[in-house]
PDB file of N, CA and C in Angstrom:
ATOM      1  N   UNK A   1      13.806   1.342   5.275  1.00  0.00           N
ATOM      2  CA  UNK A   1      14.687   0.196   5.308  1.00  0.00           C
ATOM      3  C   UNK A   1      14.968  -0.237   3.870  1.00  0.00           C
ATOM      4  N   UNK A   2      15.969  -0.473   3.740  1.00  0.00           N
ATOM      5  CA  UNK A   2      16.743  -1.091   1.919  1.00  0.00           C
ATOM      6  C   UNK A   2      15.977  -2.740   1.700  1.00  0.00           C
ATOM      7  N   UNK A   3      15.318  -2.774   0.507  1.00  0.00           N
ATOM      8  CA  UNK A   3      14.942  -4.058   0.153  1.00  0.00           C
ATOM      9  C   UNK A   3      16.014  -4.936   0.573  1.00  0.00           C
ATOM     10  N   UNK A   4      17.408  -4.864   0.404  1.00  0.00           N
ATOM     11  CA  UNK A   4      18.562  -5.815   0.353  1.00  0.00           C
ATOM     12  C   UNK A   4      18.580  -6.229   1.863  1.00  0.00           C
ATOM     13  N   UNK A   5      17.526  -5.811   3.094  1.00  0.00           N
ATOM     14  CA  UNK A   5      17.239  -6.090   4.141  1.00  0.00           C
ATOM     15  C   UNK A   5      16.316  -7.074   4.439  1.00  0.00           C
ATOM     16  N   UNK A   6      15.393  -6.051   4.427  1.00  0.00           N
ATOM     17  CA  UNK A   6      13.677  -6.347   4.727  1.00  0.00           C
ATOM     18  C   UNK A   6      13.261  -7.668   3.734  1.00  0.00           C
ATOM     19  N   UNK A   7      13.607  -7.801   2.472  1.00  0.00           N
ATOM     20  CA  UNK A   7      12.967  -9.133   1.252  1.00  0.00           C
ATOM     21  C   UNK A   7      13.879 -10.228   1.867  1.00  0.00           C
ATOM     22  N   UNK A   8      14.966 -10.180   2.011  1.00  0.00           N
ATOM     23  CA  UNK A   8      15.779 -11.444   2.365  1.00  0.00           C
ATOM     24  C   UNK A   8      14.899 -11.524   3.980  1.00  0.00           C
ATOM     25  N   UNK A   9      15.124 -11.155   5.155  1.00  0.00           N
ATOM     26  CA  UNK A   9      14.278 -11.316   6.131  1.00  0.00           C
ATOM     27  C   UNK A   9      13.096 -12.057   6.083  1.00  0.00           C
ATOM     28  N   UNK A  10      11.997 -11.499   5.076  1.00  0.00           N
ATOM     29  CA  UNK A  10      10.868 -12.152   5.167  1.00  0.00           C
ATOM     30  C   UNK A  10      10.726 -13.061   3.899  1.00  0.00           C
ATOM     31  N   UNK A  11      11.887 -13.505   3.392  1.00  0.00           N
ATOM     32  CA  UNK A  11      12.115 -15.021   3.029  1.00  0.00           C
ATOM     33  C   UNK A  11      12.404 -15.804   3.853  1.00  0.00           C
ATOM     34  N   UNK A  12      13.362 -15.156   5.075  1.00  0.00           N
ATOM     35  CA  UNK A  12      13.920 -16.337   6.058  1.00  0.00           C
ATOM     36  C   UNK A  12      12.533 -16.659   6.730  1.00  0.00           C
ATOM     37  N   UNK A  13      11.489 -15.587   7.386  1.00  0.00           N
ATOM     38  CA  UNK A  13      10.727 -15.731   7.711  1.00  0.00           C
ATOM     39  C   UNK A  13       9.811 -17.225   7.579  1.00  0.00           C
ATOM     40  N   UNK A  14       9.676 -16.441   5.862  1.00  0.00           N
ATOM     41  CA  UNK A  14       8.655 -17.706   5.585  1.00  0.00           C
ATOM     42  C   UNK A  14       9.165 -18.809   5.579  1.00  0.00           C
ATOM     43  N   UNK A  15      10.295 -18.890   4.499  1.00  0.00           N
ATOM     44  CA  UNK A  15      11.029 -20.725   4.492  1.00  0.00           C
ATOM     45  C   UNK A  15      11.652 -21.262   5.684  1.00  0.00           C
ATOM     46  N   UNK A  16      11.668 -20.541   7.573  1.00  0.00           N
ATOM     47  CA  UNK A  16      11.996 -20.835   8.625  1.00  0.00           C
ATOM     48  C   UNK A  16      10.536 -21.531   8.947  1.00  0.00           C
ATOM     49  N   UNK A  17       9.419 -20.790   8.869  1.00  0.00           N
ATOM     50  CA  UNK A  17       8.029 -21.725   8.891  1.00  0.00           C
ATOM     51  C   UNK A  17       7.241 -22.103   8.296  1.00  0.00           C
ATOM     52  N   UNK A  18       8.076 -22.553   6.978  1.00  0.00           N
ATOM     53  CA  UNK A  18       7.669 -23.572   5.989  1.00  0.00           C
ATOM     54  C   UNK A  18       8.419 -25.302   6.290  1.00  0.00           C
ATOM     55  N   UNK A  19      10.023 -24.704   6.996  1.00  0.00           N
ATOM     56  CA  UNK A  19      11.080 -25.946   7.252  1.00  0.00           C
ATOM     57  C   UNK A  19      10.417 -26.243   8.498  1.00  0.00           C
ATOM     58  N   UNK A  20       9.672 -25.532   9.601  1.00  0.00           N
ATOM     59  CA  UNK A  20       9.146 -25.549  10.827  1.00  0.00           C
ATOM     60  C   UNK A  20       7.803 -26.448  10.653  1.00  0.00           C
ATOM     61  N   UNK A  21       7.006 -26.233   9.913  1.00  0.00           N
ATOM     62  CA  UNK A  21       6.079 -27.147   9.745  1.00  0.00           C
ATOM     63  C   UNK A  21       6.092 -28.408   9.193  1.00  0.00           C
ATOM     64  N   UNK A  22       6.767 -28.434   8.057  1.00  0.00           N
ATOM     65  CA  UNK A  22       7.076 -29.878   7.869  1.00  0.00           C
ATOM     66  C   UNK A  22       8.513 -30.392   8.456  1.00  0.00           C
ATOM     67  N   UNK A  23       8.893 -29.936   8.869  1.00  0.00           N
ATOM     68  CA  UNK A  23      10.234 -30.713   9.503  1.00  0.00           C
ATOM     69  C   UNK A  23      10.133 -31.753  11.082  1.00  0.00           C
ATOM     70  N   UNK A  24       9.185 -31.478  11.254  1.00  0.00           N
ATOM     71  CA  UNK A  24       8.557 -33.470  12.450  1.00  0.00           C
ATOM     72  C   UNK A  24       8.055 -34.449  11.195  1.00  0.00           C
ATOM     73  N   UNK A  25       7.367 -34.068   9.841  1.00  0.00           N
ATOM     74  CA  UNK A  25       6.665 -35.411   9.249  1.00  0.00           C
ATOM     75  C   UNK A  25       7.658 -35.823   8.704  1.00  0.00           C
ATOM     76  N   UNK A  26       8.777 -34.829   7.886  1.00  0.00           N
ATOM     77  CA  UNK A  26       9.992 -35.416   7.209  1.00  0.00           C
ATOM     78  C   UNK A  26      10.904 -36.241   7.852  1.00  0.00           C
ATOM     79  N   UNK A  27      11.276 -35.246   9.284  1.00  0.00           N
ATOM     80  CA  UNK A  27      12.580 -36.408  10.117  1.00  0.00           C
ATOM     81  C   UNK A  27      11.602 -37.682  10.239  1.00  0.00           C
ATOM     82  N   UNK A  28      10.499 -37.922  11.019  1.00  0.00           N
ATOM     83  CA  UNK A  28       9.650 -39.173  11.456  1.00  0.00           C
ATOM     84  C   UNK A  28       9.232 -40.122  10.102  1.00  0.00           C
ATOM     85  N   UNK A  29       9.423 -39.617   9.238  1.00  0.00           N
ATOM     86  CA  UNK A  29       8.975 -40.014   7.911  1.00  0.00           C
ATOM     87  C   UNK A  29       9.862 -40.430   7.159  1.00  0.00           C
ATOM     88  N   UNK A  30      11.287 -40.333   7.202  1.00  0.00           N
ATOM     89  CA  UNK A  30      12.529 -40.942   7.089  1.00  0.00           C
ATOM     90  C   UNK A  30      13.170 -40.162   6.283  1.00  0.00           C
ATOM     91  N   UNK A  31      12.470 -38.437   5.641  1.00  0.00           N
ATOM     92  CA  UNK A  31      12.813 -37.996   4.327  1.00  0.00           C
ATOM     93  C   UNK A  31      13.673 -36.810   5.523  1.00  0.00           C
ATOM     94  N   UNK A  32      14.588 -37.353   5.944  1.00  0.00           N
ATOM     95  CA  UNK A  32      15.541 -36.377   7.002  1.00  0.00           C
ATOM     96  C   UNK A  32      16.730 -35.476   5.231  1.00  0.00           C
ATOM     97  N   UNK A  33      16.768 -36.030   4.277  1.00  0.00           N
ATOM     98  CA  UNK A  33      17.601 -35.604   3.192  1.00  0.00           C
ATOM     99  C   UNK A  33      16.947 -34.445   2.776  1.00  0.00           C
ATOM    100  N   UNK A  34      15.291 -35.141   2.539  1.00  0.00           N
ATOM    101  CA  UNK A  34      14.524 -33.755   1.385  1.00  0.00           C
ATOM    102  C   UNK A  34      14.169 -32.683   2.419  1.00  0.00           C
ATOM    103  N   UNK A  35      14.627 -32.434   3.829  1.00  0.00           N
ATOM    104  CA  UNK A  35      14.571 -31.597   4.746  1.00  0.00           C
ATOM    105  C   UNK A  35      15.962 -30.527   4.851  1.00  0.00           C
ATOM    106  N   UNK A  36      17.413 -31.287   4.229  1.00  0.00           N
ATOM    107  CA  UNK A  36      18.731 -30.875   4.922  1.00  0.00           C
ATOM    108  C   UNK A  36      18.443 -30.303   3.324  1.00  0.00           C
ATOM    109  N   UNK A  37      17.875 -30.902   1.817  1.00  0.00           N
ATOM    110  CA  UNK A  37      18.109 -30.272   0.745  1.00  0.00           C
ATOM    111  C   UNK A  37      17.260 -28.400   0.685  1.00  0.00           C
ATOM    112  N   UNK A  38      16.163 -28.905   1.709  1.00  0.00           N
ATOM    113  CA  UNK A  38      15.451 -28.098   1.282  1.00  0.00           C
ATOM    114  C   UNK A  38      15.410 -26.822   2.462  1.00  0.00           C
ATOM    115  N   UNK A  39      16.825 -26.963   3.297  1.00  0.00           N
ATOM    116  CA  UNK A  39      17.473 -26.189   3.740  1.00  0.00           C
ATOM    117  C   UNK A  39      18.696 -25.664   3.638  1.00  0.00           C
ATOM    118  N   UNK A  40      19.088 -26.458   2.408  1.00  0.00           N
ATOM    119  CA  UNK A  40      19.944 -26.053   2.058  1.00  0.00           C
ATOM    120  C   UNK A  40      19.818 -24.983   0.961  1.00  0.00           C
ATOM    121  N   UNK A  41      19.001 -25.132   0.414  1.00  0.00           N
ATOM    122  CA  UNK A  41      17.799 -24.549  -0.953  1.00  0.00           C
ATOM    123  C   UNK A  41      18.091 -23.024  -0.441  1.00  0.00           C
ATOM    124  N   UNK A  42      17.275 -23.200   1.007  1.00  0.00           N
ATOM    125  CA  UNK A  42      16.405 -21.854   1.713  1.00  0.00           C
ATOM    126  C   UNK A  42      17.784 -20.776   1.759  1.00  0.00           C
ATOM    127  N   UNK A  43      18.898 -21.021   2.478  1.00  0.00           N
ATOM    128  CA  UNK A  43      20.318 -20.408   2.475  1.00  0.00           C
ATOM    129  C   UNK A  43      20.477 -20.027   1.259  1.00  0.00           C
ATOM    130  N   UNK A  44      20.551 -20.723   0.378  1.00  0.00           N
ATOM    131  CA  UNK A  44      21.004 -20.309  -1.346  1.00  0.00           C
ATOM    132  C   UNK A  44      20.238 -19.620  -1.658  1.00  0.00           C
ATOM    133  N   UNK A  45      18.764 -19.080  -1.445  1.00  0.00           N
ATOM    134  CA  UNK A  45      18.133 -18.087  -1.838  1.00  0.00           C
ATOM    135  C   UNK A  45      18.291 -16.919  -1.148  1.00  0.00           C
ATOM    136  N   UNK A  46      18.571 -17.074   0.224  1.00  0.00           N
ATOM    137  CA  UNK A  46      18.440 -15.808   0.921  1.00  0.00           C
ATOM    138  C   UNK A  46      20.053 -15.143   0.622  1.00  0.00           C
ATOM    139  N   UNK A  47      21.172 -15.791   0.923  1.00  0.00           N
ATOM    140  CA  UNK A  47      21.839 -15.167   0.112  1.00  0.00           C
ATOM    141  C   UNK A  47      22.172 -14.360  -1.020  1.00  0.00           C
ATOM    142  N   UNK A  48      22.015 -15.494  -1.747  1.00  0.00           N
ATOM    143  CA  UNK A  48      21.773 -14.834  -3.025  1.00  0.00           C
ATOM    144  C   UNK A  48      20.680 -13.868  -3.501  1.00  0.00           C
ATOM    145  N   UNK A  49      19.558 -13.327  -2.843  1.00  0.00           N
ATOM    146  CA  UNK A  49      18.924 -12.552  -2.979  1.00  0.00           C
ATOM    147  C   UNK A  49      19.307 -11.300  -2.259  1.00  0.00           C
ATOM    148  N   UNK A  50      20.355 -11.471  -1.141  1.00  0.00           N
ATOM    149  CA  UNK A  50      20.401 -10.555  -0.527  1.00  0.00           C
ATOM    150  C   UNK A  50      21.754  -9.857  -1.031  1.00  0.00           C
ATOM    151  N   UNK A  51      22.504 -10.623  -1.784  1.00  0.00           N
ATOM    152  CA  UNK A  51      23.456 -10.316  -2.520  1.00  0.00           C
ATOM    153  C   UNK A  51      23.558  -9.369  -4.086  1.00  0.00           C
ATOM    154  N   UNK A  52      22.113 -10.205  -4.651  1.00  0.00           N
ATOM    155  CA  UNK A  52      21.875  -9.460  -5.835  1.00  0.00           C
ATOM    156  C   UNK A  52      21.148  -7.379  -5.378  1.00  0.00           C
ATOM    157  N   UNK A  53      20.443  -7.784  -4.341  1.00  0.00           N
ATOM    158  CA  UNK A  53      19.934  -6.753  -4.323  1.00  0.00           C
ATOM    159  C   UNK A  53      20.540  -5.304  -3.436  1.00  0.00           C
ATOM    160  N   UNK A  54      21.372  -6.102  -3.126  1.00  0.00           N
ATOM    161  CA  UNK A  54      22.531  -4.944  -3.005  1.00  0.00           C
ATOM    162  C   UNK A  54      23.672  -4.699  -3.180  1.00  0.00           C
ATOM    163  N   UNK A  55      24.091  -5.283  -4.580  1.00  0.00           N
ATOM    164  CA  UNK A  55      24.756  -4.951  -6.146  1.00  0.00           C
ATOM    165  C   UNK A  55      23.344  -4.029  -6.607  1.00  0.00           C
ATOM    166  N   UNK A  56      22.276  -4.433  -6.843  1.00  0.00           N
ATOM    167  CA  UNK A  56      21.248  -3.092  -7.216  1.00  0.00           C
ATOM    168  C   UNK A  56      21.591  -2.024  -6.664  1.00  0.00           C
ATOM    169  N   UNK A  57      21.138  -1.580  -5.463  1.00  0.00           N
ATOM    170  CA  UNK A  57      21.248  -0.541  -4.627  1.00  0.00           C
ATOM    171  C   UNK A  57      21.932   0.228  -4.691  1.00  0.00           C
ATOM    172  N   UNK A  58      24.167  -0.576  -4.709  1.00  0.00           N
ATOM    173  CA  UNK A  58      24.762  -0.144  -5.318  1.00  0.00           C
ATOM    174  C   UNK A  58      24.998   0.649  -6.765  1.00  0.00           C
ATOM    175  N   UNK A  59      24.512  -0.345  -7.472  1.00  0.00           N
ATOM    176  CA  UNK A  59      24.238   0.364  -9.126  1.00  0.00           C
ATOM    177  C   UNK A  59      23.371   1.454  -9.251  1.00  0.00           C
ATOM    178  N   UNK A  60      22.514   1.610  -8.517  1.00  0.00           N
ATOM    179  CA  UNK A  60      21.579   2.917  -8.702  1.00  0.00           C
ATOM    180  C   UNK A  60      21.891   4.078  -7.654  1.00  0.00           C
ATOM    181  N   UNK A  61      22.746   3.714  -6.730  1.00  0.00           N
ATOM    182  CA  UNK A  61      23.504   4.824  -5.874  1.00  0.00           C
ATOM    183  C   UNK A  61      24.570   5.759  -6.801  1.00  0.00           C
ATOM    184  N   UNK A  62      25.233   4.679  -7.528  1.00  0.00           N
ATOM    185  CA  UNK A  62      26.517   5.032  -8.456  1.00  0.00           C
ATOM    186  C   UNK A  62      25.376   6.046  -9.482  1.00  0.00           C
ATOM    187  N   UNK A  63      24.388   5.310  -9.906  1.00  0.00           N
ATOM    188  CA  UNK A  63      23.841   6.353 -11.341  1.00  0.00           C
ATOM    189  C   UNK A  63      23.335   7.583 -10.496  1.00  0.00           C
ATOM    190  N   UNK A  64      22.825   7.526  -9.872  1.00  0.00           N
ATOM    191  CA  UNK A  64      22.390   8.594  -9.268  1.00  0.00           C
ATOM    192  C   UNK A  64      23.487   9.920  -8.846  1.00  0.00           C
ATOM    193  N   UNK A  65      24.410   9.177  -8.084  1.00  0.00           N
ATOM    194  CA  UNK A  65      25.788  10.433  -8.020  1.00  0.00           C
ATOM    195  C   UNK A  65      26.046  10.702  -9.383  1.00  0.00           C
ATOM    196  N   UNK A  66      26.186   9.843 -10.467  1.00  0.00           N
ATOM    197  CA  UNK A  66      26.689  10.158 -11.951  1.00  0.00           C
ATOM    198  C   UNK A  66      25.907  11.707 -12.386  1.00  0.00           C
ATOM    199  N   UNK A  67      24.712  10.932 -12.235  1.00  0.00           N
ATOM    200  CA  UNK A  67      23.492  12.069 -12.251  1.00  0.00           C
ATOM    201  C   UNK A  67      23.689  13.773 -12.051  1.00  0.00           C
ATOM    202  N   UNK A  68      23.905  13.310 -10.795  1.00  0.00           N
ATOM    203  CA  UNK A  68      24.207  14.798 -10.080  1.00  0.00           C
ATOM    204  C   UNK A  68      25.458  15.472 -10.630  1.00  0.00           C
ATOM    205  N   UNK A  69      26.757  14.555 -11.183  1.00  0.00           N
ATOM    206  CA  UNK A  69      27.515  15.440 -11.130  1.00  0.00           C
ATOM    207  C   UNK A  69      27.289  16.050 -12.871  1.00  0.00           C
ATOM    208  N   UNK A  70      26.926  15.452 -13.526  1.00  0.00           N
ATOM    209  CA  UNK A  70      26.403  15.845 -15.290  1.00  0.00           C
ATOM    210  C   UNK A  70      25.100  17.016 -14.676  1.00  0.00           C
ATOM    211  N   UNK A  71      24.056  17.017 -13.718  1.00  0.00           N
ATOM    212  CA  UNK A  71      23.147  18.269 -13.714  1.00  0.00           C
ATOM    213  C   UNK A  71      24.385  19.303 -13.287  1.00  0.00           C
ATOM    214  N   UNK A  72      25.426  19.212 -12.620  1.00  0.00           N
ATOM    215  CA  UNK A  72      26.165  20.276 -11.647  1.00  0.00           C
ATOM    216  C   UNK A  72      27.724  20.773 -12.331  1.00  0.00           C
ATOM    217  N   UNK A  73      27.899  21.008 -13.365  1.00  0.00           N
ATOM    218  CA  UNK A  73      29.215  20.790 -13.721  1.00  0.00           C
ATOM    219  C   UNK A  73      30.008  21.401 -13.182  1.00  0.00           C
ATOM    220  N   UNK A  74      31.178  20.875 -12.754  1.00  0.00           N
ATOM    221  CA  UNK A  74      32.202  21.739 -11.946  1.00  0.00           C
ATOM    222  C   UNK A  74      33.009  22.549 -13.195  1.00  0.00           C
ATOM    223  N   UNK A  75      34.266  23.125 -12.613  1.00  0.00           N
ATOM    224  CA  UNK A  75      35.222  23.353 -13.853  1.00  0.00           C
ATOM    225  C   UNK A  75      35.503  22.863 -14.805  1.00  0.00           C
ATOM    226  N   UNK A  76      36.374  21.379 -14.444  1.00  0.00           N
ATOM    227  CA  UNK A  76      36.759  20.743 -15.520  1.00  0.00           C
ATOM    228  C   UNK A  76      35.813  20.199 -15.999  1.00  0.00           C
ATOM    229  N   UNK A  77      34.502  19.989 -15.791  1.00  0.00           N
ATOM    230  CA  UNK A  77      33.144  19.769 -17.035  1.00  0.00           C
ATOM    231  C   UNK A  77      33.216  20.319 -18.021  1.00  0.00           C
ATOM    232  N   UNK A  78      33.083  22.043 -18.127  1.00  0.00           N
ATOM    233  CA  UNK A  78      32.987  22.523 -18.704  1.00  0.00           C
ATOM    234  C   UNK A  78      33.551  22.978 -20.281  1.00  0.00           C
ATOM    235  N   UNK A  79      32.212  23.201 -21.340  1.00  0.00           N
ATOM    236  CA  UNK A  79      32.774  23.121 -22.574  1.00  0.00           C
ATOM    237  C   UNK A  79      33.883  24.423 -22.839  1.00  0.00           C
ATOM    238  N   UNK A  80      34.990  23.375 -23.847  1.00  0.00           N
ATOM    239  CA  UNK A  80      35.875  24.730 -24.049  1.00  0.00           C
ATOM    240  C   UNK A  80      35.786  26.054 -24.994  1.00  0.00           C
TER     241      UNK A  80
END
């Protein structure tokens, strides 16, 4: 499975039962804001993590074909 999967997942994981555990003392506790911020937080990371890391994936797919075609030279590679 591609990190750009599996790491964002088990962020949602955790910050779903991190917002799960404290989210009865916050609403009952009146801090219903530092609950909507700190779900709003949780989205902005998983995104964005899941975004950066597959622009990676991408970038090292691209070097890797680069790779192959400099070990393999076709015709027009070749020195004149």
């Amino acid at each position: 499975m591609r990190k750009s999967i599996w790491i964002p997942s088990a962020i949602f994981i955790y910050f779903f039962a991190i917002a799960f555990y404290f989210a009865e003392d916050w609403i009952r506790g009146g801090k219903l804001l530092n609950f909507i911020i700190l779900c709003s937080f949780e989205i902005f990371v998983i995104i964005g993590s899941f975004i950066f890391l597959r622009k990676k994936e991408r970038f090292a797919e691209q070097r890797k074909n680069n790779s192959r075609r400099t070990h393999y030279p076709s015709e027009e590679n070749k020195p004149k």
